[in-house]
C-alpha atoms as a PDB file:
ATOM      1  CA  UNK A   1     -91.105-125.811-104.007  1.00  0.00           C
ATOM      2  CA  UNK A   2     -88.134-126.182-101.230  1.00  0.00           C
ATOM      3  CA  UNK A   3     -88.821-125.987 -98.016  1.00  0.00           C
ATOM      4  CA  UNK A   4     -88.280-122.350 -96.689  1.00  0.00           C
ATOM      5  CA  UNK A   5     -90.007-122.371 -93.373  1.00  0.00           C
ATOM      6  CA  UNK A   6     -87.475-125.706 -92.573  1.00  0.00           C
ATOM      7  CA  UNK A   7     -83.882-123.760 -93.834  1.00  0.00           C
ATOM      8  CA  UNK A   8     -84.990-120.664 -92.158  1.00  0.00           C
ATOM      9  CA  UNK A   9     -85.442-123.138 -88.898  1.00  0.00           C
ATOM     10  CA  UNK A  10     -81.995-124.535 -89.517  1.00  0.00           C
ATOM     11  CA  UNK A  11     -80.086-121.361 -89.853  1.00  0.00           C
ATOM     12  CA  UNK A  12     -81.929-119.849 -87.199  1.00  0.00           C
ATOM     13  CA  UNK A  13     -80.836-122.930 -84.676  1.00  0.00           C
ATOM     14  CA  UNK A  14     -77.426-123.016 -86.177  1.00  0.00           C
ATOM     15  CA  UNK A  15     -76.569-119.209 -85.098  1.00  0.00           C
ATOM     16  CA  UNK A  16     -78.370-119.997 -81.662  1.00  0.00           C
ATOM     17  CA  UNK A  17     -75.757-123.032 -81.011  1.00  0.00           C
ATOM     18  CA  UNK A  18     -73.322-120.809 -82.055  1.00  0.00           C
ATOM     19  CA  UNK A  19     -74.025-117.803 -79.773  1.00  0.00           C
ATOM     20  CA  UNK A  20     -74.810-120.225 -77.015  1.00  0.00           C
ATOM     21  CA  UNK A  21     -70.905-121.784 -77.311  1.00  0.00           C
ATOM     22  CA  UNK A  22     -69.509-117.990 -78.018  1.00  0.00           C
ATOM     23  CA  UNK A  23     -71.434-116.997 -74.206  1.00  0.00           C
ATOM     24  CA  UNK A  24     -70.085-120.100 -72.672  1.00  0.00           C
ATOM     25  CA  UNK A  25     -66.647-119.368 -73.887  1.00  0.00           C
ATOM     26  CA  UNK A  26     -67.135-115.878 -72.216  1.00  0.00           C
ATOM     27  CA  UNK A  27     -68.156-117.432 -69.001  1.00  0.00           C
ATOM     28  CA  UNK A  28     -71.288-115.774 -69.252  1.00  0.00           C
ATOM     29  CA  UNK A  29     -75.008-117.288 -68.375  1.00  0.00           C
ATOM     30  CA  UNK A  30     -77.765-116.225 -69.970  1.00  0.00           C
ATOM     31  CA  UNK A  31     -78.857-114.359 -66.951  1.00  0.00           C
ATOM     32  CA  UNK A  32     -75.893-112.045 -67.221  1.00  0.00           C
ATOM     33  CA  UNK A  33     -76.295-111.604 -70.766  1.00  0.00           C
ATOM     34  CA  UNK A  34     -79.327-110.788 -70.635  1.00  0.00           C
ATOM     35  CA  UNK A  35     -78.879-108.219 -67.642  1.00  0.00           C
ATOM     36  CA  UNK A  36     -76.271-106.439 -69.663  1.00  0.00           C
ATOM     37  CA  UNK A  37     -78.701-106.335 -72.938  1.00  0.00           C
ATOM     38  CA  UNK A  38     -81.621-104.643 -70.813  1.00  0.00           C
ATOM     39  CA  UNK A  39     -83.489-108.444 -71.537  1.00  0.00           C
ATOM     40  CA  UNK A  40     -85.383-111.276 -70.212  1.00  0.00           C
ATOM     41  CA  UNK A  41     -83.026-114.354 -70.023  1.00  0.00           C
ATOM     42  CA  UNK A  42     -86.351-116.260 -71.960  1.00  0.00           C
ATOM     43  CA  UNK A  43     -85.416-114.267 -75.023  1.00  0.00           C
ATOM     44  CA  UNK A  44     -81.887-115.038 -75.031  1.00  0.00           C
ATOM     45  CA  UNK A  45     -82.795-118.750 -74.580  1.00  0.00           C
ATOM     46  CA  UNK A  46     -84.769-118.177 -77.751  1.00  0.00           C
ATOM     47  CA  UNK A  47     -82.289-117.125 -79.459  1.00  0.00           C
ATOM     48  CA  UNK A  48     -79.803-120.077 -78.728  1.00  0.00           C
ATOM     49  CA  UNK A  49     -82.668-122.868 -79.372  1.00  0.00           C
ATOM     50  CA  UNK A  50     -83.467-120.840 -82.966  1.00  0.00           C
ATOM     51  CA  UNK A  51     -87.193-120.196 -81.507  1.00  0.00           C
ATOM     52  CA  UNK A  52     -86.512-116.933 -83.213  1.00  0.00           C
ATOM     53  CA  UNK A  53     -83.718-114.495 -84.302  1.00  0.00           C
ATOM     54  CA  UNK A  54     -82.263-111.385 -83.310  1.00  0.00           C
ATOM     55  CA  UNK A  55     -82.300-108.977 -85.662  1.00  0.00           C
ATOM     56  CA  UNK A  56     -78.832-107.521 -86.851  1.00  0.00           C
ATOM     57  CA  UNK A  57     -78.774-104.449 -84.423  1.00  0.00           C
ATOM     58  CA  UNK A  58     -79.404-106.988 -81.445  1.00  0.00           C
ATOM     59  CA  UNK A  59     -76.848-109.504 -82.885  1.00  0.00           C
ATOM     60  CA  UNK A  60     -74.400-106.790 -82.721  1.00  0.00           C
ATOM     61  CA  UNK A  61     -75.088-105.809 -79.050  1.00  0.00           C
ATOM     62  CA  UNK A  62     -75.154-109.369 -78.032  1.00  0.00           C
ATOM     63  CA  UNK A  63     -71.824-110.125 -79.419  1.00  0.00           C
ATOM     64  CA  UNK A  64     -70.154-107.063 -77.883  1.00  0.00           C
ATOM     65  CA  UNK A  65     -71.358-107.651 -74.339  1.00  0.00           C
ATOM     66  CA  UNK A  66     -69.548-111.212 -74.709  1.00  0.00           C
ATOM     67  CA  UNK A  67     -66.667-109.738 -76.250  1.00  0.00           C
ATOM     68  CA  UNK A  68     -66.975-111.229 -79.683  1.00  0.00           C
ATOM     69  CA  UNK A  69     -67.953-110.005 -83.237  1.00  0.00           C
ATOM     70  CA  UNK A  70     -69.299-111.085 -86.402  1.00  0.00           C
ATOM     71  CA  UNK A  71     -66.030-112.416 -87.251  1.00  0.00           C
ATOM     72  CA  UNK A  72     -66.032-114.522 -84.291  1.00  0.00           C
ATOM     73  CA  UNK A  73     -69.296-115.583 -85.041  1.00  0.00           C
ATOM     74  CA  UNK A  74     -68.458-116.862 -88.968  1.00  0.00           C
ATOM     75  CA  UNK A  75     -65.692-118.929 -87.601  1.00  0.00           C
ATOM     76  CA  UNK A  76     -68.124-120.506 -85.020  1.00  0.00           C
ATOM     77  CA  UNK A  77     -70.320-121.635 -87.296  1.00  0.00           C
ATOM     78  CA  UNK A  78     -68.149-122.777 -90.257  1.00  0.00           C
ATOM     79  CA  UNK A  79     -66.355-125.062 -87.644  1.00  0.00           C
ATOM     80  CA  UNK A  80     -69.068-126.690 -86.673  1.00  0.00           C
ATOM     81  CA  UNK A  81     -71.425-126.563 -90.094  1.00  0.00           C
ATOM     82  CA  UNK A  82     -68.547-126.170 -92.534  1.00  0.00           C
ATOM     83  CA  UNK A  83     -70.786-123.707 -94.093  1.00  0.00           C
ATOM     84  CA  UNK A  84     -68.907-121.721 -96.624  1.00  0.00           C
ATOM     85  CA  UNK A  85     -71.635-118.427 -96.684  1.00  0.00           C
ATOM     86  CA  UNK A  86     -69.743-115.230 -96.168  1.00  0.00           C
ATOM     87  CA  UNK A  87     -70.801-113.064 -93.061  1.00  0.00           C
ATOM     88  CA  UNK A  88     -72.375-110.265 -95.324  1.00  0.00           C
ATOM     89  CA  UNK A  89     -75.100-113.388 -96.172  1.00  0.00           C
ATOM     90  CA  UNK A  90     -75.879-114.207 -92.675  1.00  0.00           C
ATOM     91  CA  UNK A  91     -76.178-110.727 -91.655  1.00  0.00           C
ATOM     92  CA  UNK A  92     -78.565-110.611 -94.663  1.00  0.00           C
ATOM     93  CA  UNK A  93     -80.463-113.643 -93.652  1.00  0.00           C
ATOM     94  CA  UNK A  94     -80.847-112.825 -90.079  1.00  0.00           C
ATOM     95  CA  UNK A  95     -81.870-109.282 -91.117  1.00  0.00           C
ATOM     96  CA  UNK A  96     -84.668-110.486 -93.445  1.00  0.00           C
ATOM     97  CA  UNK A  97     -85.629-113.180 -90.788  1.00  0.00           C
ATOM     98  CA  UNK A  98     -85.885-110.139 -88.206  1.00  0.00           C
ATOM     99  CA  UNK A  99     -88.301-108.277 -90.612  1.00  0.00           C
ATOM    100  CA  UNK A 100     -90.586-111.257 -91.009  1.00  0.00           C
ATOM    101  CA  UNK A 101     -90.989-111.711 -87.613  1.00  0.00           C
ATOM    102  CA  UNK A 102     -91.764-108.016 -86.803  1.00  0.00           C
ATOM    103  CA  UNK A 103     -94.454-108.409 -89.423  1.00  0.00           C
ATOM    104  CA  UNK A 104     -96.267-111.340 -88.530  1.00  0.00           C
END
């Protein structure tokens, strides 16, 4: 068997560096990101380290308060991972990570 709990891990930490360098290039902290979500600044720290993931509904609010979207998002990470997954497959992934959390 691979090693799910590990690649779920990675991605989730690979979309958290990438939001985290998407806020700083807004000029945002995670205080004011945060604010404008209705959040604690904890969970958006979460979120960059890959503690855990938003689901796609929050991923979508948190890139519109920093002015960005999905698209924004895919380019982050395959410039930095070189990861050739589509944005439909992350959406996906950080969908079905969302679920599992809500259920445990």
């Amino acid at each position: 068997m691979g090693n799910a709990g590990g690649d779920q891990r990675e991605k989730r930490v690979l979309v958290g560096r990438a939001l985290a360098r998407l806020r700083d290039g807004a000029g945002m902290t995670q205080e004011e990101l945060a604010r404008s979500l209705g959040c604690d600044r904890w969970r958006i720290g979460r979120y960059e380290r890959g503690k855990s993931a938003p689901d796609v509904v929050t991923l979508m609010e948190l890139l519109k308060a920093i002015g960005r979207d999905l698209g924004s998002l895919q380019r982050e990470l395959e410039a930095k991972k070189g990861s050739p997954r589509g944005i439909e497959v992350l959406v996906r992934e950080l969908d079905d990570l969302g679920a599992r959390r809500r259920r445990k």
